[in-house]
N, C-alpha and C. Protein backbone atom coordinates (compact mmCIF):
# COMPACT_ATOMS: atom_id res chain seq x y z
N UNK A 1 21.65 57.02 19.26
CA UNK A 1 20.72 56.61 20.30
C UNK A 1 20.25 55.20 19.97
N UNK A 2 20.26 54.21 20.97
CA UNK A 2 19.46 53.65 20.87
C UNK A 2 18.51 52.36 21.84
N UNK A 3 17.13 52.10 21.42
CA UNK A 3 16.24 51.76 22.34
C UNK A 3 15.86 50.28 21.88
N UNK A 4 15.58 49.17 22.77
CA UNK A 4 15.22 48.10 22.91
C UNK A 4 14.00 47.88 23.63
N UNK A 5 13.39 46.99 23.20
CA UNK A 5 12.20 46.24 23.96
C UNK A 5 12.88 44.81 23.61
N UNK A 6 12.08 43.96 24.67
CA UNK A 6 12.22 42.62 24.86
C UNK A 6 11.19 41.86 25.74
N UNK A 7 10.03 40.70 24.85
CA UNK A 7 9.27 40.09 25.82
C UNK A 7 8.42 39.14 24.88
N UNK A 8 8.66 38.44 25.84
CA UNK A 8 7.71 36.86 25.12
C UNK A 8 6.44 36.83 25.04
N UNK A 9 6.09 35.90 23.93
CA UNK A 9 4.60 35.70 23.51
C UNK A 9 4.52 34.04 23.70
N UNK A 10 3.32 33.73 23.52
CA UNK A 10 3.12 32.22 23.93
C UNK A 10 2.82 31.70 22.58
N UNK A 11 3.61 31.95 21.52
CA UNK A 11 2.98 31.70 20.33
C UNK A 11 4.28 31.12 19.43
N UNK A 12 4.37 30.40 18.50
CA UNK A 12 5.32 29.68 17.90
C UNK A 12 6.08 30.59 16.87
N UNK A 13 7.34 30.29 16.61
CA UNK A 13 8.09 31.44 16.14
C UNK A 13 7.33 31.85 14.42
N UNK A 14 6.94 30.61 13.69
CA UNK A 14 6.57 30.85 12.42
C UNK A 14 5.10 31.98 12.85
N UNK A 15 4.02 31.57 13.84
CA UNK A 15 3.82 32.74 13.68
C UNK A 15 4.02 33.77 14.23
N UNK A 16 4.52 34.45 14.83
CA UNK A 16 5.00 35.45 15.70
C UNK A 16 5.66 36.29 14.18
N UNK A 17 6.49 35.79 13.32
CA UNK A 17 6.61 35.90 11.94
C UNK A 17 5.78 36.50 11.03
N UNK A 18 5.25 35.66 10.79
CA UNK A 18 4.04 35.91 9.90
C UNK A 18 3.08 36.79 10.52
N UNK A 19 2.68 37.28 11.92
CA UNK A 19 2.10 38.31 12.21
C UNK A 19 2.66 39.56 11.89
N UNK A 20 4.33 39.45 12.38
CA UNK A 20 4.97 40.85 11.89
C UNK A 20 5.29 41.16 10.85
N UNK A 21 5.08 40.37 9.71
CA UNK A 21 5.33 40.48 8.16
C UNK A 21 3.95 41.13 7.57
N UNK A 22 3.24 41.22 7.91
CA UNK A 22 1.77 41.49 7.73
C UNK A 22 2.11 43.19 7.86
N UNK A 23 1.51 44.49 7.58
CA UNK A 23 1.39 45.40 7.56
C UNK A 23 0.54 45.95 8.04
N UNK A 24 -0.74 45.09 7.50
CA UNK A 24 -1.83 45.43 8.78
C UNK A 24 -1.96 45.57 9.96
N UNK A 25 -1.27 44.65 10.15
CA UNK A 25 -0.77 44.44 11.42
C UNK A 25 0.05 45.35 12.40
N UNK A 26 0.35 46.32 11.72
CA UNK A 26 0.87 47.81 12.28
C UNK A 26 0.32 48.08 13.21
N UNK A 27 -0.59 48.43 12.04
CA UNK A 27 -1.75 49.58 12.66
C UNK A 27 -2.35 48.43 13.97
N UNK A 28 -2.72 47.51 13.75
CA UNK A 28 -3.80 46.58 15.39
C UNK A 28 -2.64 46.21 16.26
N UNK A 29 -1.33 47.08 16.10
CA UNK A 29 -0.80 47.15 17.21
C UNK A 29 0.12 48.62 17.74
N UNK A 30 -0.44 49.81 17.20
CA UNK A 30 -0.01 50.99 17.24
C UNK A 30 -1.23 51.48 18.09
N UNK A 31 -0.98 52.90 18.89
CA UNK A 31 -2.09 52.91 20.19
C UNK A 31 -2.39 53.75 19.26
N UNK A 32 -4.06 54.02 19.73
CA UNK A 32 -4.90 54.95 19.19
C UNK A 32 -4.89 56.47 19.26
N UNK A 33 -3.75 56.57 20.03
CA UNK A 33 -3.26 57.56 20.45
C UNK A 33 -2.20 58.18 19.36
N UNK A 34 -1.92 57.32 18.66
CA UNK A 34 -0.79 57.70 17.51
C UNK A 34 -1.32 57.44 16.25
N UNK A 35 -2.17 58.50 15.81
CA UNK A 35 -3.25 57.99 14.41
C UNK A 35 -1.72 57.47 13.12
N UNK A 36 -2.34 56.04 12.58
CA UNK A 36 -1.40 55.83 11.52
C UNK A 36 -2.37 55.69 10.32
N UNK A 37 -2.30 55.86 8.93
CA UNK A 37 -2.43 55.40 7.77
C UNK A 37 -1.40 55.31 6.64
N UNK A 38 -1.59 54.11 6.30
CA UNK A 38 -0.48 54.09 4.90
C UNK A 38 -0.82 55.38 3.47
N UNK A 39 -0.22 55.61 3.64
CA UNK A 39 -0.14 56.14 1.87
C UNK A 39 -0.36 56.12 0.51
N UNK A 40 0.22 54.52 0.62
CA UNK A 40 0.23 54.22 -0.54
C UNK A 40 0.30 52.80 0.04
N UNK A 41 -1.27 51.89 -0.85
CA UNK A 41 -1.20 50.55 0.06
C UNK A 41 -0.16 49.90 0.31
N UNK A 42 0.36 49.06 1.01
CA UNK A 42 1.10 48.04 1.54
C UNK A 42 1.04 46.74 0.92
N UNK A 43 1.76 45.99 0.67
CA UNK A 43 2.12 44.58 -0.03
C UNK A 43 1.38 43.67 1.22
N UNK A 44 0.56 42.96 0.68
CA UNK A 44 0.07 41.97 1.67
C UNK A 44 0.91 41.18 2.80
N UNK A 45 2.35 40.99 2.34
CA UNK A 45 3.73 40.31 3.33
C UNK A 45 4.35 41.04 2.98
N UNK A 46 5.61 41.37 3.77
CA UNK A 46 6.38 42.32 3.92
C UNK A 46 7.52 41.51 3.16
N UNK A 47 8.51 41.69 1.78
CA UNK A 47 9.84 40.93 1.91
C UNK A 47 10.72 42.65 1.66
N UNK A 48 12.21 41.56 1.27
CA UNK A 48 13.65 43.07 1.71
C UNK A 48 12.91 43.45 -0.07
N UNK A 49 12.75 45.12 0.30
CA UNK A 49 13.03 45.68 -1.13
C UNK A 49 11.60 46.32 -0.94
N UNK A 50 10.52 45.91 0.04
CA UNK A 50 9.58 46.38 -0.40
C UNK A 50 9.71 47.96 0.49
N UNK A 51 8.63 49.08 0.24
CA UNK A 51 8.59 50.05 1.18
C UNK A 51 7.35 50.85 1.37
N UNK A 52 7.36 51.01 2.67
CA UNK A 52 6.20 51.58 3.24
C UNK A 52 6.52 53.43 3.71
N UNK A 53 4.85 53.72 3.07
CA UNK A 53 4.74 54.84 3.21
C UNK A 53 3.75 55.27 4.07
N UNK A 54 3.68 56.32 5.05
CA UNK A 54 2.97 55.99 6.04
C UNK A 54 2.63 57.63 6.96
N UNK A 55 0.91 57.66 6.95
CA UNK A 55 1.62 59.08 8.17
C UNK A 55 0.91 58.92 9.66
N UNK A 56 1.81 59.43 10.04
CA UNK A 56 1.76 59.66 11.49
C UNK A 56 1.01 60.74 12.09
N UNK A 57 0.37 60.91 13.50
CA UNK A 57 0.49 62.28 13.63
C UNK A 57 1.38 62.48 15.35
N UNK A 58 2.09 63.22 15.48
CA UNK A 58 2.80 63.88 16.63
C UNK A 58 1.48 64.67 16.94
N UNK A 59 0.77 64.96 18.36
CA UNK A 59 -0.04 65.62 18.21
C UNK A 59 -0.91 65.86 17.56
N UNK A 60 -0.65 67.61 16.82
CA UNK A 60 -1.33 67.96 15.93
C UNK A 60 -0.58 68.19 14.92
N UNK A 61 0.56 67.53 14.91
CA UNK A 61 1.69 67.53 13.75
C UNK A 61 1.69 66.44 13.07
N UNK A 62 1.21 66.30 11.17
CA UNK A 62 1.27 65.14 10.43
C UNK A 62 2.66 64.66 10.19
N UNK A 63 2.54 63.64 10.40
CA UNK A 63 4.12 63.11 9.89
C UNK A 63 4.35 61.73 8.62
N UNK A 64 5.01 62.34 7.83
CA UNK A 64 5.14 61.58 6.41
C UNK A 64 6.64 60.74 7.09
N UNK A 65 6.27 59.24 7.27
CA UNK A 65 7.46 58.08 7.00
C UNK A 65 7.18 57.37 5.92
N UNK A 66 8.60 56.84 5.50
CA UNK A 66 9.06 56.16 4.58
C UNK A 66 10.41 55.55 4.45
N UNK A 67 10.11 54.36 4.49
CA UNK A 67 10.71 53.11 5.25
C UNK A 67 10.74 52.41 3.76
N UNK A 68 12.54 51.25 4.03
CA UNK A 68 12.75 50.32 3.02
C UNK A 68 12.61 49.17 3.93
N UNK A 69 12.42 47.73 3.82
CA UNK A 69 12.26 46.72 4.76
C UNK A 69 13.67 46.08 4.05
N UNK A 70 14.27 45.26 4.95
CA UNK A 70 15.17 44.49 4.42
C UNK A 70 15.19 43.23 5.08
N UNK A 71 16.18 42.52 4.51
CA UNK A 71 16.53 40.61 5.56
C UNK A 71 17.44 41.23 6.46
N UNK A 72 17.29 40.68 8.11
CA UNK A 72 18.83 40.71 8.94
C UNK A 72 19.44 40.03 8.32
N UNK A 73 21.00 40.68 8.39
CA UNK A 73 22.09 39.45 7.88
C UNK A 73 22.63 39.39 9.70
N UNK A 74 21.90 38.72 9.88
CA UNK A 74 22.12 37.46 11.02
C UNK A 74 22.32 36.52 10.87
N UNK A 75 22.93 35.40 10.69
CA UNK A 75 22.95 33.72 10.78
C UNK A 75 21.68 33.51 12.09
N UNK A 76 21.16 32.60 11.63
CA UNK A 76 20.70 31.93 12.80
C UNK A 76 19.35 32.64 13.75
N UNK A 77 19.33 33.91 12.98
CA UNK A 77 18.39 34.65 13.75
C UNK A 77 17.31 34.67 12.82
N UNK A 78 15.72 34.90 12.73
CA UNK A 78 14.51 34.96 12.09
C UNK A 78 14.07 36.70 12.42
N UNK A 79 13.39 36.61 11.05
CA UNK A 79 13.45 38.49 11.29
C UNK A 79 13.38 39.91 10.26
N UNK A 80 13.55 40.66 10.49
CA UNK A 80 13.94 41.77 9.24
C UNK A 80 13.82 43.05 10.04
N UNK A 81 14.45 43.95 9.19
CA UNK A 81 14.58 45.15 9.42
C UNK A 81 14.05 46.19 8.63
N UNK A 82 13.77 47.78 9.24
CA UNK A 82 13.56 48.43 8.13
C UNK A 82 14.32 50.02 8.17
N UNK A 83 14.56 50.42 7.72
CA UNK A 83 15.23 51.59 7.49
C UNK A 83 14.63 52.90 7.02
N UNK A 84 14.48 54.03 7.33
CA UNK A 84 13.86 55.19 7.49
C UNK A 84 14.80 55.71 5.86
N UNK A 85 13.84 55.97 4.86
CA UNK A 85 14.37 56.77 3.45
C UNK A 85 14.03 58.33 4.10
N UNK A 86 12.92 58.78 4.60
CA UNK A 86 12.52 59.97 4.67
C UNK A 86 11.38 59.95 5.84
N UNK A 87 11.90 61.02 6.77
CA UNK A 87 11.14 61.30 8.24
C UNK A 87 11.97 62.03 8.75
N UNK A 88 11.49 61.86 9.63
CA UNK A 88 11.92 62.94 11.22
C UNK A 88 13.26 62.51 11.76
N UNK A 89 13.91 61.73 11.53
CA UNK A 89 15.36 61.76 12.20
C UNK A 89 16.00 61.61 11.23
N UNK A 90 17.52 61.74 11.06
CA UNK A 90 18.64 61.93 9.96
C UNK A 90 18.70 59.95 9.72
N UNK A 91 18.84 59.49 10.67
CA UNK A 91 18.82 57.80 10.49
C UNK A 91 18.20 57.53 11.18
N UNK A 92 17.69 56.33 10.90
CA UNK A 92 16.35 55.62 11.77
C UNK A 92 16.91 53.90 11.13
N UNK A 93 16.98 53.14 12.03
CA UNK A 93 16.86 51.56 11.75
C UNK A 93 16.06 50.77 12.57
N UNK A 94 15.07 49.96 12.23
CA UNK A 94 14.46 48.83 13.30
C UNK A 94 14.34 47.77 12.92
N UNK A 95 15.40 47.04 14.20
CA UNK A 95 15.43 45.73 13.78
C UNK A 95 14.50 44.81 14.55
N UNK A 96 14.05 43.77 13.68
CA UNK A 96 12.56 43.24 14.38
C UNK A 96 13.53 41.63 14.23
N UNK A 97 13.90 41.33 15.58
CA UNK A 97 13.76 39.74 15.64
C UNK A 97 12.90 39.02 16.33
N UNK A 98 13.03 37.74 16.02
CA UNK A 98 12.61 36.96 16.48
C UNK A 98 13.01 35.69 17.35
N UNK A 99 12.73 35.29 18.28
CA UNK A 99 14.03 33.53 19.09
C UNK A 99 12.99 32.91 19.62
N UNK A 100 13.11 31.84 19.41
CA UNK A 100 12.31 30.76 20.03
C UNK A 100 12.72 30.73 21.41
N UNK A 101 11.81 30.57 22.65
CA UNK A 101 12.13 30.54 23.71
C UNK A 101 12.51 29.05 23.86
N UNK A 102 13.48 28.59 24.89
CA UNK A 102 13.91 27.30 24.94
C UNK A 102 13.27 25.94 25.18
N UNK A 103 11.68 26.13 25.49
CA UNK A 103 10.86 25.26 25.37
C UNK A 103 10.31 24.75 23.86
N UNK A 104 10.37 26.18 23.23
CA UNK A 104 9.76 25.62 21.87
C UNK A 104 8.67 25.92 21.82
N UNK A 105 7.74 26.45 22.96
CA UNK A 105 6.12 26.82 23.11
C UNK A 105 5.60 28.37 23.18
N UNK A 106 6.97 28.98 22.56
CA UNK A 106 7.14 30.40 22.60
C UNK A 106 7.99 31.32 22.33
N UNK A 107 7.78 32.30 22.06
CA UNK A 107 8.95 33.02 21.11
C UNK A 107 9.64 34.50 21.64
N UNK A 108 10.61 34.94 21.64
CA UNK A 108 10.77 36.23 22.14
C UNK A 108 11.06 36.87 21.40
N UNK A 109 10.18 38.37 21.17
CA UNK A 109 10.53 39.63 19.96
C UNK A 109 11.27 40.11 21.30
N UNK A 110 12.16 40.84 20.33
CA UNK A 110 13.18 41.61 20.18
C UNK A 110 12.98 42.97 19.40
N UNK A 111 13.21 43.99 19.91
CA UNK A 111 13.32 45.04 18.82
C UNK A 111 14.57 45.83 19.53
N UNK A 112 15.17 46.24 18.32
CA UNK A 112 16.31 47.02 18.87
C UNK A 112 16.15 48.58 17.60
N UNK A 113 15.97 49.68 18.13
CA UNK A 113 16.00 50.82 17.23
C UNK A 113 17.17 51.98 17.30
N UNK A 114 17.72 52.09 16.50
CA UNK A 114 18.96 53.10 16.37
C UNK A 114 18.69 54.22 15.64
N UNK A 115 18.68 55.60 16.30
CA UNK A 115 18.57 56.76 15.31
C UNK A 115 19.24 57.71 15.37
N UNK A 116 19.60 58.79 14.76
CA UNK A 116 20.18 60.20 14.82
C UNK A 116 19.19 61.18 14.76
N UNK A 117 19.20 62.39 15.48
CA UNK A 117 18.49 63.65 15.44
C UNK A 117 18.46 63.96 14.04
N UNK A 118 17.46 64.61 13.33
CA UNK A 118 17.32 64.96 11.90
C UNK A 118 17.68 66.59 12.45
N UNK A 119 17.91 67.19 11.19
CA UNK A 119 18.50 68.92 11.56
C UNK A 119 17.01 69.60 11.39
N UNK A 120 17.24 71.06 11.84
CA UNK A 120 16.49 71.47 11.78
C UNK A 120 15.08 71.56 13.35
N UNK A 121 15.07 72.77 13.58
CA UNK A 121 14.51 72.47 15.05
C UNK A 121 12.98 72.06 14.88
N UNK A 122 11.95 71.86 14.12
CA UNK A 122 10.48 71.19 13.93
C UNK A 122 11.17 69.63 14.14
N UNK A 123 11.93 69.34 13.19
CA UNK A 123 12.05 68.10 13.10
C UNK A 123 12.72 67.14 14.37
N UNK A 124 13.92 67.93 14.68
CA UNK A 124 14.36 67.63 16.29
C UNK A 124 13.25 67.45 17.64
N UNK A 125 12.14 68.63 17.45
CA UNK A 125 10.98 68.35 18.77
C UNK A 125 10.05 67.22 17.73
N UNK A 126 10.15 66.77 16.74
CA UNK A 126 8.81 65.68 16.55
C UNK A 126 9.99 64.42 16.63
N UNK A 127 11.09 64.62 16.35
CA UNK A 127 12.30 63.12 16.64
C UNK A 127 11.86 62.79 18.20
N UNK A 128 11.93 64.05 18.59
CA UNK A 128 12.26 63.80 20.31
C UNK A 128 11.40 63.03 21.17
N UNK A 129 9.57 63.74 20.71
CA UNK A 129 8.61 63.46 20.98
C UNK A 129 8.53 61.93 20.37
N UNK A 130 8.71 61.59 19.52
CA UNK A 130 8.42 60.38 19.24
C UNK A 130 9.79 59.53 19.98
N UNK A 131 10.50 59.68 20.02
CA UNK A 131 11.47 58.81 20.90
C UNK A 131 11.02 59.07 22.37
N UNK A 132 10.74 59.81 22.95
CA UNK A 132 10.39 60.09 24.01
C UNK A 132 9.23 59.16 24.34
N UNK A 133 8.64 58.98 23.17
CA UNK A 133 7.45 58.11 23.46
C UNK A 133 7.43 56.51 23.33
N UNK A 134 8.52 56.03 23.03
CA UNK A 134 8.94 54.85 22.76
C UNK A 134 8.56 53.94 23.80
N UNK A 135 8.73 53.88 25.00
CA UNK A 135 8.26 53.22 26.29
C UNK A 135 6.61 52.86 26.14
N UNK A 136 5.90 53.73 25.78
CA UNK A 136 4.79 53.84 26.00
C UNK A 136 4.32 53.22 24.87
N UNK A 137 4.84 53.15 23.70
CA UNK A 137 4.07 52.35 22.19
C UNK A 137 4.56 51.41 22.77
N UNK A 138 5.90 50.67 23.00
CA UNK A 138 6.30 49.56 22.38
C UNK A 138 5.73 48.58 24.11
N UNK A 139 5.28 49.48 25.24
CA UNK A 139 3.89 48.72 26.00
C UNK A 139 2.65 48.40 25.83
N UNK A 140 2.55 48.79 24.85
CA UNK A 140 0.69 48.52 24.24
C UNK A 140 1.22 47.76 23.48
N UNK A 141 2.24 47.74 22.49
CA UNK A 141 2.54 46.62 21.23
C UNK A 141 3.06 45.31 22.00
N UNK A 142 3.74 45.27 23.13
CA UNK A 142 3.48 44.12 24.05
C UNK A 142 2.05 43.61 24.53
N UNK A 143 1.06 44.30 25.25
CA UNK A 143 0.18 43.81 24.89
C UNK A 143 -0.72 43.38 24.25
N UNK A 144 -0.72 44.43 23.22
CA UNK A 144 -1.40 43.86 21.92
C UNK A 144 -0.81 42.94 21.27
N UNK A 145 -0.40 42.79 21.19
CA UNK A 145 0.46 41.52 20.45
C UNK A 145 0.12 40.28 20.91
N UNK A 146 0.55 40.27 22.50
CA UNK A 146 -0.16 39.25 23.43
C UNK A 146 -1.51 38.47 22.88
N UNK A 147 -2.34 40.09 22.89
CA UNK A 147 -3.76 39.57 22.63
C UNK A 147 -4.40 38.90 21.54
N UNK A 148 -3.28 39.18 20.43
CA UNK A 148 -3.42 38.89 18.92
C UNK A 148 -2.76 37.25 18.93
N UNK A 149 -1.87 37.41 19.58
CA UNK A 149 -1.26 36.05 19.04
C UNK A 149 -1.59 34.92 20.34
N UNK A 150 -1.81 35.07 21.38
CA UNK A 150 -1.84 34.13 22.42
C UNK A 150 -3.26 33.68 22.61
């Protein structure tokens, strides 16, 4: 499976960057509707190697992620990715870019996410539910984002 968002901010690519390298920064753009806390604190900037631990809740279902971050091997593209060690689907990847829009006065994220169903039927209805819900986060993380960086 997999799901994309795409939409510009009025903000310059270094920071559009440096906002999404931030960890904090999760959470002031995850809806309140999807309680998050880390685990185990977070590295002030995000580089490849570091990893986040993190729970979620589905409902009234807690959910333990744990994610490796890495560099895209893109040429030419600004960015990183992170990869699901342990959660709710069998694979999980999200790739977070970044492009300067062609003026130069603005930048376009990109996210592209690829996953597989994890086995097991709990884990299949909290995969589902949370993919199912993908439209709806990654519209508040457009606006929030907006609001943060513009």
């Amino acid at each position: 499976m997999i799901y994309r968002s795409r939409f510009r901010v009025s903000a310059p690519i270094e920071r559009v960057e440096k906002f999404h390298r931030r960890p904090a920064n999760l959470a002031a753009v995850t809806p309140p509707f999807v309680p998050m806390r880390f685990l185990i604190p977070p590295p002030e900037r995000l580089q490849a190697g570091d990893e986040l631990t993190m729970r979620m809740w589905v409902g009234p279902i807690p959910v333990t992620w744990w994610l490796r971050v890495a560099t895209l091997d893109e040429p030419e593209v600004v960015g990183f990715r992170d990869r699901q060690i342990s959660g709710p689907f069998a694979y999980w990847e999200h790739r977070h870019r970044f492009r300067p829009a062609a003026d130069g006065s603005a930048t376009w994220i990109e996210d592209e996410i690829e996953a597989r169903w994890g086995g097991g039927l709990m884990r299949r209805l909290i995969g589902w539910q949370m993919w199912a819900g993908l439209p709806v986060l990654f519209a508040y993380r457009r606006r929030r984002t907006r609001k943060l960086l513009e």
